[in-house]
N, C-alpha and C. Protein backbone atom coordinates (compact mmCIF):
# COMPACT_ATOMS: atom_id res chain seq x y z
N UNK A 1 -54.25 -15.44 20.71
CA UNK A 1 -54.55 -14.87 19.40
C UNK A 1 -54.91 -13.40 19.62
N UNK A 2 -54.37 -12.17 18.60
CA UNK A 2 -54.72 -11.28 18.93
C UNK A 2 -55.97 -10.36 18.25
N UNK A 3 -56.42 -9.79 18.23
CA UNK A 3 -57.62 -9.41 18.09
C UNK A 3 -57.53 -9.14 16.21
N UNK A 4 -56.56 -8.80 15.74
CA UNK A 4 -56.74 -8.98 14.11
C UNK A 4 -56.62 -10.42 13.79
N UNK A 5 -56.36 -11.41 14.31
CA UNK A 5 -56.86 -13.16 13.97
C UNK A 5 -57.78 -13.36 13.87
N UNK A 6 -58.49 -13.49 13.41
CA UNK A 6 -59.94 -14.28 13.32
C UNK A 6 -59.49 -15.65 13.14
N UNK A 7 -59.06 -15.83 12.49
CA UNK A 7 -58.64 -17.51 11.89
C UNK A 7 -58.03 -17.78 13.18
N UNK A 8 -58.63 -19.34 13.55
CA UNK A 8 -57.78 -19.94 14.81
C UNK A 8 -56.36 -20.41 14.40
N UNK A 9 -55.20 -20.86 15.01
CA UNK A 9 -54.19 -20.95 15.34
C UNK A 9 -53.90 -22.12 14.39
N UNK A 10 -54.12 -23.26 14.72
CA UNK A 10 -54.31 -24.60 13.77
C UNK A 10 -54.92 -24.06 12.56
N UNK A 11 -55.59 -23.90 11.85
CA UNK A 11 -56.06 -23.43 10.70
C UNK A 11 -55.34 -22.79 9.89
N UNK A 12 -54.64 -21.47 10.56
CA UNK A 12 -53.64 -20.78 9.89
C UNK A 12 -52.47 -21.41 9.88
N UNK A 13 -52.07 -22.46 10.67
CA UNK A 13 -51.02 -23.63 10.64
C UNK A 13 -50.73 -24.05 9.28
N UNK A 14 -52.15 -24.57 8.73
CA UNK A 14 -52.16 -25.28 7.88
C UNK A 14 -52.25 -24.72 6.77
N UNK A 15 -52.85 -23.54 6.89
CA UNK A 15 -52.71 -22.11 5.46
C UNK A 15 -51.23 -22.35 5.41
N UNK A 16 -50.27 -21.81 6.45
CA UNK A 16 -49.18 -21.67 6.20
C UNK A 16 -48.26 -22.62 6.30
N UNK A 17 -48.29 -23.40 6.37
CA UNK A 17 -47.76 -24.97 6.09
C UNK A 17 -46.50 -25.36 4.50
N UNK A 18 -47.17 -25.17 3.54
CA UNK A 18 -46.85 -24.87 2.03
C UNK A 18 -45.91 -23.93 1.75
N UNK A 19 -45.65 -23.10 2.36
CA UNK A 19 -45.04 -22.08 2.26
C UNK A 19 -43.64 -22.13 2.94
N UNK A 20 -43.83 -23.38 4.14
CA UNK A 20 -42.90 -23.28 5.43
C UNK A 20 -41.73 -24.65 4.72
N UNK A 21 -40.62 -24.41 5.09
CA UNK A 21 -39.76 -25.69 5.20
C UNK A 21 -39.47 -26.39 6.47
N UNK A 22 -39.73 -25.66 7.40
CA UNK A 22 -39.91 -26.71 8.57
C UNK A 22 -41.02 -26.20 9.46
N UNK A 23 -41.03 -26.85 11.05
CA UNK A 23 -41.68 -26.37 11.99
C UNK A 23 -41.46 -25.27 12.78
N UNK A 24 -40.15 -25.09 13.02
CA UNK A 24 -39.51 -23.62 13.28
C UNK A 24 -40.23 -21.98 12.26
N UNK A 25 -39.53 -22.62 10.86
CA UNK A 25 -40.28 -21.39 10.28
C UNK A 25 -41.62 -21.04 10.11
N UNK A 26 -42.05 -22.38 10.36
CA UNK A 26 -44.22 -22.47 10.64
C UNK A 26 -44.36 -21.18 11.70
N UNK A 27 -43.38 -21.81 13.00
CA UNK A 27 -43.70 -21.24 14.36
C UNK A 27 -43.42 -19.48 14.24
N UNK A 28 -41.87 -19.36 13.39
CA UNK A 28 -41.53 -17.70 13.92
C UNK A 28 -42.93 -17.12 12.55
N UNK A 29 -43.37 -17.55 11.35
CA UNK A 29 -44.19 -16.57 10.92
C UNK A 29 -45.98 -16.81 11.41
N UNK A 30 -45.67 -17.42 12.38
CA UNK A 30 -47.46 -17.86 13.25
C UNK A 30 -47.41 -16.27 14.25
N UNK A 31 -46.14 -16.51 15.21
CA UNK A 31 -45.65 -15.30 16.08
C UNK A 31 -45.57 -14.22 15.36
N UNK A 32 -44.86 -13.62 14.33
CA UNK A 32 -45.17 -12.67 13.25
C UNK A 32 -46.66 -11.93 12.97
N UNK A 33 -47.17 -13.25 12.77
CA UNK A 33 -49.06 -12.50 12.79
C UNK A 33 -49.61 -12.28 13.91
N UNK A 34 -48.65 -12.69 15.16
CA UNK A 34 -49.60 -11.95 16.29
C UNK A 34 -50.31 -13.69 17.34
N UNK A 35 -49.86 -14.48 16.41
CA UNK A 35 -50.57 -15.41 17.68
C UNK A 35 -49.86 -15.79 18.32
N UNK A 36 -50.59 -16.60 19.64
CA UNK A 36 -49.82 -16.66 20.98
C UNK A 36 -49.71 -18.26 21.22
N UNK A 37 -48.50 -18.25 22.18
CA UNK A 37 -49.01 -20.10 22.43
C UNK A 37 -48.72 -20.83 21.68
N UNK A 38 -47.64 -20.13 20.03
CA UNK A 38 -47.89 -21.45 19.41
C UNK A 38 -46.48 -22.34 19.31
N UNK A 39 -45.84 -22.75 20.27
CA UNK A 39 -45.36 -23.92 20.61
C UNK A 39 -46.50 -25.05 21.68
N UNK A 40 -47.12 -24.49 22.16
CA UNK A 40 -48.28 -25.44 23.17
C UNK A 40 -49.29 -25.82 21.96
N UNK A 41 -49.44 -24.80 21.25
CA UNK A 41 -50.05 -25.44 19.99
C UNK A 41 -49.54 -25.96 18.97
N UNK A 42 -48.62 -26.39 18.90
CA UNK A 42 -47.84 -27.42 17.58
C UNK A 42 -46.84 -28.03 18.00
N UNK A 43 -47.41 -28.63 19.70
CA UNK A 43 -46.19 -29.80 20.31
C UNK A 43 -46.28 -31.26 20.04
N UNK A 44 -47.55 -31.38 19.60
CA UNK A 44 -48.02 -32.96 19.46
C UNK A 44 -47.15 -33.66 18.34
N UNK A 45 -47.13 -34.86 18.34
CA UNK A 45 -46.96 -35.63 17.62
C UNK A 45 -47.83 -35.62 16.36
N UNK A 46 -49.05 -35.60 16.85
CA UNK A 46 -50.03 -35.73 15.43
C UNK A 46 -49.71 -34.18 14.12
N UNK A 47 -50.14 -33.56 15.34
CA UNK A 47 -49.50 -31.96 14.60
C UNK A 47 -49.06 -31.87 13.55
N UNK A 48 -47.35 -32.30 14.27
CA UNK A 48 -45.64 -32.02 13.96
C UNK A 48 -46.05 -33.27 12.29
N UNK A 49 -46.74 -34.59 12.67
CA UNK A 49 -46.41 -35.20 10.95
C UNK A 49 -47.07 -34.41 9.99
N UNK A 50 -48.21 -33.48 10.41
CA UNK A 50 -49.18 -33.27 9.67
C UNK A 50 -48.70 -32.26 8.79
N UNK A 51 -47.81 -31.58 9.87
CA UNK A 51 -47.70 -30.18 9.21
C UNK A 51 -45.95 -30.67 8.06
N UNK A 52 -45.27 -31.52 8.84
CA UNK A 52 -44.36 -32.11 8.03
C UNK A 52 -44.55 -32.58 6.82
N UNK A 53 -45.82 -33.04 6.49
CA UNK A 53 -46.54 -33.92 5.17
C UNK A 53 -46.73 -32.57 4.34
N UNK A 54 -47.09 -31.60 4.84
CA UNK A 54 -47.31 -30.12 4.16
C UNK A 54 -45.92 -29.08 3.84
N UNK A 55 -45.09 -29.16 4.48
CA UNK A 55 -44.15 -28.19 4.19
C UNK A 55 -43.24 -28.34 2.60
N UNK A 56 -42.98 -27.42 1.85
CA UNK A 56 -41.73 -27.14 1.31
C UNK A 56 -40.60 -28.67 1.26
N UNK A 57 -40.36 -29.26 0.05
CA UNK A 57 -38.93 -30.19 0.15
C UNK A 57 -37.90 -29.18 0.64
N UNK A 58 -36.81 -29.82 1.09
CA UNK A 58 -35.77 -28.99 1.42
C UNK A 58 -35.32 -29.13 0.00
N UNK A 59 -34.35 -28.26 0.03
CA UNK A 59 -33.27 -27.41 -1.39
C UNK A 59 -32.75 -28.90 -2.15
N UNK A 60 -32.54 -30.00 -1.74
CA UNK A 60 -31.90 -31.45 -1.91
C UNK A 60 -32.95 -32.15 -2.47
N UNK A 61 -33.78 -32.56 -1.54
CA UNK A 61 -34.71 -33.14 -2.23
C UNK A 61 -35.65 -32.54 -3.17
N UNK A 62 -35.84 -31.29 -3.66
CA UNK A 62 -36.20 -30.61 -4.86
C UNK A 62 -35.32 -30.97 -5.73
N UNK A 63 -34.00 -31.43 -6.10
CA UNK A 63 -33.58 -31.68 -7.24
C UNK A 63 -33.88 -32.76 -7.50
N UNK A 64 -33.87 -32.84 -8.82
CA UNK A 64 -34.38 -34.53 -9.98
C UNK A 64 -33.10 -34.67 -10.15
N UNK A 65 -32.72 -35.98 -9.86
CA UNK A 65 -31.71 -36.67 -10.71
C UNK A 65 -32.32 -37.05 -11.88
N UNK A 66 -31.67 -37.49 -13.24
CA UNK A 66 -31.98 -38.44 -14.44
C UNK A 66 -30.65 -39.21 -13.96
């Protein structure tokens, strides 16, 4: 983490989670702000559902059928 982070790594994960459609785009805008490590930090299993339960539907599953 670099010295303008204050917020730990996981935390801002989860800020930015909502915003993300997958784990890839979690990862390149985590690297963007400057933190480090974060594939060692979002390799787990527990992680990867958590942050999956949080992301963006893809473009498909945002549409409603009637």
């Amino acid at each position: 983490m670099s010295d303008q982070n204050t917020v730990p790594l996981i935390q801002r994960a989860f800020e930015l989670a909502p915003e993300c459609g997958s784990i890839d785009e979690l990862k390149r805008k985590l690297r963007a702000e400057g933190y480090a490590q974060v594939d060692a930090h979002l390799q787990g299993r527990l992680i990867k559902t958590q942050m999956n339960g949080l992301f963006l539907p893809s473009e498909t599953t945002r549409r409603v059928r009637f």
